[in-house]
N, C-alpha and C. Protein backbone atom coordinates (compact mmCIF):
# COMPACT_ATOMS: atom_id res chain seq x y z
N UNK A 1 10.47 -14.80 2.87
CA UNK A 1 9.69 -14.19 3.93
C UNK A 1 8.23 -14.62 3.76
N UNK A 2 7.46 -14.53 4.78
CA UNK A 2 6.20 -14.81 4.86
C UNK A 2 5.39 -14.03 4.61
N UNK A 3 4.06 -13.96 4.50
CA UNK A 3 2.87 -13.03 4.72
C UNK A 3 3.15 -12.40 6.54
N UNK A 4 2.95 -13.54 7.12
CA UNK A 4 2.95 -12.88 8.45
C UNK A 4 3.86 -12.23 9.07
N UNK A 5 5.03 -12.53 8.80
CA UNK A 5 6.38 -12.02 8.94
C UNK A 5 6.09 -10.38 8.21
N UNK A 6 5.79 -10.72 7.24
CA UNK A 6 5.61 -9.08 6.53
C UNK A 6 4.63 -8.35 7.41
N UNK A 7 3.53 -9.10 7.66
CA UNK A 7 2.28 -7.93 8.59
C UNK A 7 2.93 -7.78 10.28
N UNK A 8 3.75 -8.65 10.73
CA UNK A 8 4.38 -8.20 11.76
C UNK A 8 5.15 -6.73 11.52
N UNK A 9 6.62 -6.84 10.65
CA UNK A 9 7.23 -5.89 10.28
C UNK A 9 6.65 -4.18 9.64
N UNK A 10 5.45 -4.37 9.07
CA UNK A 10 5.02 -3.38 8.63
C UNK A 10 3.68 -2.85 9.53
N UNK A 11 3.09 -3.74 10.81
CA UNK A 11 2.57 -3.07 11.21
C UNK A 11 3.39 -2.31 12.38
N UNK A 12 4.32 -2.39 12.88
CA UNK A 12 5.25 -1.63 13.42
C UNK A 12 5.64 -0.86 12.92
N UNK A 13 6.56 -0.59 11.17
CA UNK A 13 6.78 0.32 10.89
C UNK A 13 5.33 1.49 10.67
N UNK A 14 4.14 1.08 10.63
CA UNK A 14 3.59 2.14 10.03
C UNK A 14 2.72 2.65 11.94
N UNK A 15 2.78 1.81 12.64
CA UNK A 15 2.60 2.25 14.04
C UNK A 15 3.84 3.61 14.49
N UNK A 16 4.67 3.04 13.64
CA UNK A 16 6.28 4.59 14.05
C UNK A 16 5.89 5.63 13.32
N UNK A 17 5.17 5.48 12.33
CA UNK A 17 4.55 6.35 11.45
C UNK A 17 3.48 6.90 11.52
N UNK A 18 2.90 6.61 12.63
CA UNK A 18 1.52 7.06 13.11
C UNK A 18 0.58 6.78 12.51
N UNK A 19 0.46 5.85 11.63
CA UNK A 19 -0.68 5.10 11.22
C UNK A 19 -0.77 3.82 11.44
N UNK A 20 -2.00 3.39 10.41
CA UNK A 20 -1.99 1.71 11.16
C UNK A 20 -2.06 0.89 9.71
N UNK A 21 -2.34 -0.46 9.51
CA UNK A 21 -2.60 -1.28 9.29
C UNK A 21 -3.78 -1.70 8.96
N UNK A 22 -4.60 -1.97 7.89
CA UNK A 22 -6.13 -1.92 7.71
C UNK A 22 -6.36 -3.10 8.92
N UNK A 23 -7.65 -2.88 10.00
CA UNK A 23 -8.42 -3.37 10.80
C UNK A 23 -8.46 -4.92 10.00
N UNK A 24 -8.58 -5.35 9.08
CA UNK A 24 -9.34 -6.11 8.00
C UNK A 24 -8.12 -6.95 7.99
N UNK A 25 -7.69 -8.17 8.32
CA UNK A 25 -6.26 -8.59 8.37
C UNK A 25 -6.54 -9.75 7.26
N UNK A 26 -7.81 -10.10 6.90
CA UNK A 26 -7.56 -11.17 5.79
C UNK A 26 -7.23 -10.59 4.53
N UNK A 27 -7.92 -9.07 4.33
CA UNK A 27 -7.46 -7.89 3.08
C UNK A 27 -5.74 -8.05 3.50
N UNK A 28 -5.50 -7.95 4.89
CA UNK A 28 -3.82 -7.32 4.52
C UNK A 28 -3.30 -8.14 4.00
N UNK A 29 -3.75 -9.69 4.39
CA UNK A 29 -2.81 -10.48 4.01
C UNK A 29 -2.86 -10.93 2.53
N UNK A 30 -4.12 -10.26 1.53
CA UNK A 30 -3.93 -10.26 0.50
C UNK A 30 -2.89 -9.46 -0.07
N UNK A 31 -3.01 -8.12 0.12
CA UNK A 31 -1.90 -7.13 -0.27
C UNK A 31 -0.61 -7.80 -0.14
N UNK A 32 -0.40 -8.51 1.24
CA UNK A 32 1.13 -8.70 1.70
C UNK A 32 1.57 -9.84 0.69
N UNK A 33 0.74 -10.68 0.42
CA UNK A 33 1.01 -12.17 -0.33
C UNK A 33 1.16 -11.26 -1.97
N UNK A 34 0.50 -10.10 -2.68
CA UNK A 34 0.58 -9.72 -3.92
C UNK A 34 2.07 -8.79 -3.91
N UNK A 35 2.63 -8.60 -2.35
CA UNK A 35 3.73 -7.91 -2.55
C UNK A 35 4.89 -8.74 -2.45
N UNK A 36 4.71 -9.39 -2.07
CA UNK A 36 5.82 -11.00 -1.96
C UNK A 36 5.89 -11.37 -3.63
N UNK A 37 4.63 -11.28 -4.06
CA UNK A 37 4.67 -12.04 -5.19
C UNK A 37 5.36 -11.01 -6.23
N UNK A 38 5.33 -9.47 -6.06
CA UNK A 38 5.81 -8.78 -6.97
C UNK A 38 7.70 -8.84 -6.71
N UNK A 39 7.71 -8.96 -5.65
CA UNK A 39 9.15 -8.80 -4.77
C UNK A 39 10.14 -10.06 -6.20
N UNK A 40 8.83 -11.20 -5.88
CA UNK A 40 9.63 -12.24 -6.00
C UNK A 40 10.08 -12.27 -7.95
N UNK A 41 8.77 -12.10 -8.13
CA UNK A 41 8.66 -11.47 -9.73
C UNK A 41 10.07 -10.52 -10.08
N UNK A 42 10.00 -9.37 -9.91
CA UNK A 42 10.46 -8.19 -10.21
C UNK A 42 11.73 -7.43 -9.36
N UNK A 43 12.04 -8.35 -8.12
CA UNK A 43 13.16 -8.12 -7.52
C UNK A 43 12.78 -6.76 -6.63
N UNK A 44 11.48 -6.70 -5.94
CA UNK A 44 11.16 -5.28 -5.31
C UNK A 44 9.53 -5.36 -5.30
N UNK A 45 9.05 -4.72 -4.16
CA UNK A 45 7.78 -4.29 -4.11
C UNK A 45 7.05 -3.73 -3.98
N UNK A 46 6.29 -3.52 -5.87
CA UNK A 46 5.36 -3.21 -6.02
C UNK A 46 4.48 -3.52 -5.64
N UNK A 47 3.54 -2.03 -5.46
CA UNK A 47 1.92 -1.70 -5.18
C UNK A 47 1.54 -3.50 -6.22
N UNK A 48 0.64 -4.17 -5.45
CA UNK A 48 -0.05 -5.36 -6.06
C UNK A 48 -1.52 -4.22 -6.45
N UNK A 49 -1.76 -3.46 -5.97
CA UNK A 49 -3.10 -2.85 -7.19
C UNK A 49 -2.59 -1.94 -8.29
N UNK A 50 -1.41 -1.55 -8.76
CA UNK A 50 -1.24 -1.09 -9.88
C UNK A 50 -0.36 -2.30 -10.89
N UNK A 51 -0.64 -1.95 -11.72
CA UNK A 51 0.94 -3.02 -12.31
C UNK A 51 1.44 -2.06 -12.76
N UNK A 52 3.06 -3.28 -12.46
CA UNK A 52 4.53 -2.52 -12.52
C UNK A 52 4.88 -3.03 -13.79
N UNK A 53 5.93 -2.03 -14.72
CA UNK A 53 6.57 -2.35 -15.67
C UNK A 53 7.62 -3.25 -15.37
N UNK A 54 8.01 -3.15 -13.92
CA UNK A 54 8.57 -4.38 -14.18
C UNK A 54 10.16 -3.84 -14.39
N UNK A 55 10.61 -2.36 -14.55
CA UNK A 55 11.53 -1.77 -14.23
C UNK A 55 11.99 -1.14 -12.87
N UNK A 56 12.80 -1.13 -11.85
CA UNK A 56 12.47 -0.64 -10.69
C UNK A 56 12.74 0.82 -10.97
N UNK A 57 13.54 1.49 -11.86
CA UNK A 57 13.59 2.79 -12.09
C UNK A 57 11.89 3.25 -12.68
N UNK A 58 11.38 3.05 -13.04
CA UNK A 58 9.98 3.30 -14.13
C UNK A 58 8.98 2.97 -12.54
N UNK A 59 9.23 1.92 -12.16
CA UNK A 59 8.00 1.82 -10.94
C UNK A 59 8.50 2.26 -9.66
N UNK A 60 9.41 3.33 -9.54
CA UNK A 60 9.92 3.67 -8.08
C UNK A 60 9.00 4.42 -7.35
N UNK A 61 8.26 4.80 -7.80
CA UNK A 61 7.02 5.83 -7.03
C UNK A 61 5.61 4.74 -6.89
N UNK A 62 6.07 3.40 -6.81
CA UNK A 62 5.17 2.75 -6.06
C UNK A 62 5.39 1.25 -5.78
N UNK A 63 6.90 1.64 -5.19
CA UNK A 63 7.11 0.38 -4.61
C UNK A 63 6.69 0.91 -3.31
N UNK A 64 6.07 -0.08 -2.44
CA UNK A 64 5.54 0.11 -1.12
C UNK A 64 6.26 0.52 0.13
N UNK A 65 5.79 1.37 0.97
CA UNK A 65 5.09 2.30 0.39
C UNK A 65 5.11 3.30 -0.50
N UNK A 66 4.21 3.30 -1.08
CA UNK A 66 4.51 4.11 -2.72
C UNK A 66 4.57 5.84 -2.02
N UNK A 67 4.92 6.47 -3.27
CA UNK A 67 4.70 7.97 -2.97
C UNK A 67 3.72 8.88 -2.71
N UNK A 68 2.47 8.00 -3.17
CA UNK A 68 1.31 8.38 -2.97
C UNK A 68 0.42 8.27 -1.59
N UNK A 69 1.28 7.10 -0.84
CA UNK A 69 0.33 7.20 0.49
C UNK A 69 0.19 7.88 1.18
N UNK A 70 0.85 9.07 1.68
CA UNK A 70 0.94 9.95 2.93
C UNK A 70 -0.44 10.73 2.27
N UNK A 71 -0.02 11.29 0.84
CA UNK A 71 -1.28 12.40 0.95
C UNK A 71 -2.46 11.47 0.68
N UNK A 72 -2.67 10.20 0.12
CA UNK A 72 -4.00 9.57 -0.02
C UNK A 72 -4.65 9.62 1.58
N UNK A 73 -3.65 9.29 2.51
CA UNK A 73 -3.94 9.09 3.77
C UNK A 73 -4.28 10.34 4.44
N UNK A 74 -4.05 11.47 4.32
CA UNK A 74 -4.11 12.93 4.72
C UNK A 74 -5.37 12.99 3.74
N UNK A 75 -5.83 12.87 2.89
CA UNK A 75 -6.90 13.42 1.84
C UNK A 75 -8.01 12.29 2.25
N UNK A 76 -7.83 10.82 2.50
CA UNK A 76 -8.72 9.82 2.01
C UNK A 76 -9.15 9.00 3.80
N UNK A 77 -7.66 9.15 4.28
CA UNK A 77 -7.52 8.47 5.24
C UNK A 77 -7.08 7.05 5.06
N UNK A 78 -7.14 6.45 4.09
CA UNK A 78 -6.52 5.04 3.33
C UNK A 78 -5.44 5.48 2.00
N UNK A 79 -4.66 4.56 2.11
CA UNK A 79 -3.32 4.79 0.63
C UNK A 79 -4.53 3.90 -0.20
N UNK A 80 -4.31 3.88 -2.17
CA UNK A 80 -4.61 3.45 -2.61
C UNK A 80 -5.22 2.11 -2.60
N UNK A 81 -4.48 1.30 -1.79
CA UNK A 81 -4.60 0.07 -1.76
C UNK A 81 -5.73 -0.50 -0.71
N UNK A 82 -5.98 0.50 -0.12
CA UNK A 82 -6.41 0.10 1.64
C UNK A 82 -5.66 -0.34 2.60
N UNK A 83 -3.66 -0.47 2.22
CA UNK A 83 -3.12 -1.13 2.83
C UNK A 83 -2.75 -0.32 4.27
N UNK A 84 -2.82 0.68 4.50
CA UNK A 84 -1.99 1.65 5.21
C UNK A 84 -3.57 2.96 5.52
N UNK A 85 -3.71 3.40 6.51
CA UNK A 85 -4.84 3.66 7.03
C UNK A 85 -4.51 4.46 8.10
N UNK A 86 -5.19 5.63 8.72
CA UNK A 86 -4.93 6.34 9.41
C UNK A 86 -5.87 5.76 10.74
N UNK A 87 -5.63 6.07 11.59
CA UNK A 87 -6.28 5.84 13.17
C UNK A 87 -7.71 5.76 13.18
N UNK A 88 -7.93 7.17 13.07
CA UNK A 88 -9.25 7.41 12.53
C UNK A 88 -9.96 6.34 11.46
N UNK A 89 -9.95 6.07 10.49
CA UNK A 89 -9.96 5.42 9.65
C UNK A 89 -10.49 4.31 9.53
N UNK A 90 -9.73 3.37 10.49
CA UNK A 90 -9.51 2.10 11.37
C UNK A 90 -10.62 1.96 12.20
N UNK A 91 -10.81 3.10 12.67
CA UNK A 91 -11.97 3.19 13.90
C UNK A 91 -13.09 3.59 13.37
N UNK A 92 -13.25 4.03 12.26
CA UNK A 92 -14.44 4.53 11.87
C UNK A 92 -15.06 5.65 12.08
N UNK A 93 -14.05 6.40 12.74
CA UNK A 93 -14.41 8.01 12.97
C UNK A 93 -14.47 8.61 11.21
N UNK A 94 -13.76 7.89 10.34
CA UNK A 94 -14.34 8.97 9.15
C UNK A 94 -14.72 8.10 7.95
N UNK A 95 -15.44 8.81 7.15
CA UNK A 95 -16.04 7.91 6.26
C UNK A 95 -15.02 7.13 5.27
N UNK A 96 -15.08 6.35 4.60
CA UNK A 96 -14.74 5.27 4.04
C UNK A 96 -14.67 5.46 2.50
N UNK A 97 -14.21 6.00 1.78
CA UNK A 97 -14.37 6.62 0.36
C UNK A 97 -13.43 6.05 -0.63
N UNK A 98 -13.75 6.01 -1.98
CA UNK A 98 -13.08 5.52 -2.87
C UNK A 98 -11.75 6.33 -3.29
N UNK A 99 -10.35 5.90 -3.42
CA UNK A 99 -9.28 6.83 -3.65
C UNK A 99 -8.77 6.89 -4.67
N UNK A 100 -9.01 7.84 -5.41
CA UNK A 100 -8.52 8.24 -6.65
C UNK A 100 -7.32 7.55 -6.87
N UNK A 101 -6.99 7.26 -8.24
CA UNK A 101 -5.53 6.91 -8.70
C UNK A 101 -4.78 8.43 -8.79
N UNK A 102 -3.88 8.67 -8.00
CA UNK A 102 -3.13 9.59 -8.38
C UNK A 102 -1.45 9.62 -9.18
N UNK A 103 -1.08 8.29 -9.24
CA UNK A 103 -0.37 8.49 -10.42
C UNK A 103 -0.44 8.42 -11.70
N UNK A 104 0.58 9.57 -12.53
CA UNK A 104 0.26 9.99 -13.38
C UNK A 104 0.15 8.89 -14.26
N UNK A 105 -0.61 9.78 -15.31
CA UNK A 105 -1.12 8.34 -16.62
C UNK A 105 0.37 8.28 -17.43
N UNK A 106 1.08 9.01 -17.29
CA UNK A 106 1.96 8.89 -18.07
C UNK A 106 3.34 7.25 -17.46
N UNK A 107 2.46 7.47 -16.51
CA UNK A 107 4.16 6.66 -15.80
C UNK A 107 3.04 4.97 -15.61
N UNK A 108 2.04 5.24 -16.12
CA UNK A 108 1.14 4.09 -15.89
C UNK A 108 1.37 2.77 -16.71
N UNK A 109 1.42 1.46 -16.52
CA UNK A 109 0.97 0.06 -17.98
C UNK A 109 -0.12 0.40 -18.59
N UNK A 110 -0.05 0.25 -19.68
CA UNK A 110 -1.65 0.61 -20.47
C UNK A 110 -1.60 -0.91 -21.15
């Protein structure tokens, strides 16, 4: 699969989802090319801003979309990554803020 093939497919799914797609399409297509690359790595895809152990049981709460985006996106208006973005967001109706890591340190690579 492609980068673009992927930003086709996922900006539809997250349009059904009522969100969008970061405005910023040369960022997406970074994310999309680091999730190809984890796919291709690790057989599945992982978040490209955390690293994965590399187990899909151990990294299941952030293969994309991870478990964390709905509330980053409800709290932040962006998932961790910047990949996934609420309406608002996009448009600049709300401010633009840095998003906490919210998974736990325990389930983290150190």
């Amino acid at each position: 699969m492609t980068s673009q093939k992927l930003y086709e497919i996922l900006s539809k799914y997250a349009e059904s989802q009522g969100i969008r797609l970061n405005k910023d399409k040369p960022f997406v297509m970074d994310i999309l090319q680091g999730l190809l690359t984890n796919e291709a790595r690790y057989g599945y895809r992982s978040c490209p801003c955390r690293l994965a152990w590399g187990v899909k049981e151990k990294d299941a709460d952030i293969i994309c979309p991870c478990v964390y985006r709905d509330p980053d996106i409800k709290d932040y208006g962006s998932c961790f990554c910047g990949l996934y973005v609420s309406v608002a967001w996009n448009e600049g109706e709300i401010e633009h803020r840095r998003v906490p890591e919210r998974r736990p340190k325990e389930k983290r690579v150190m």
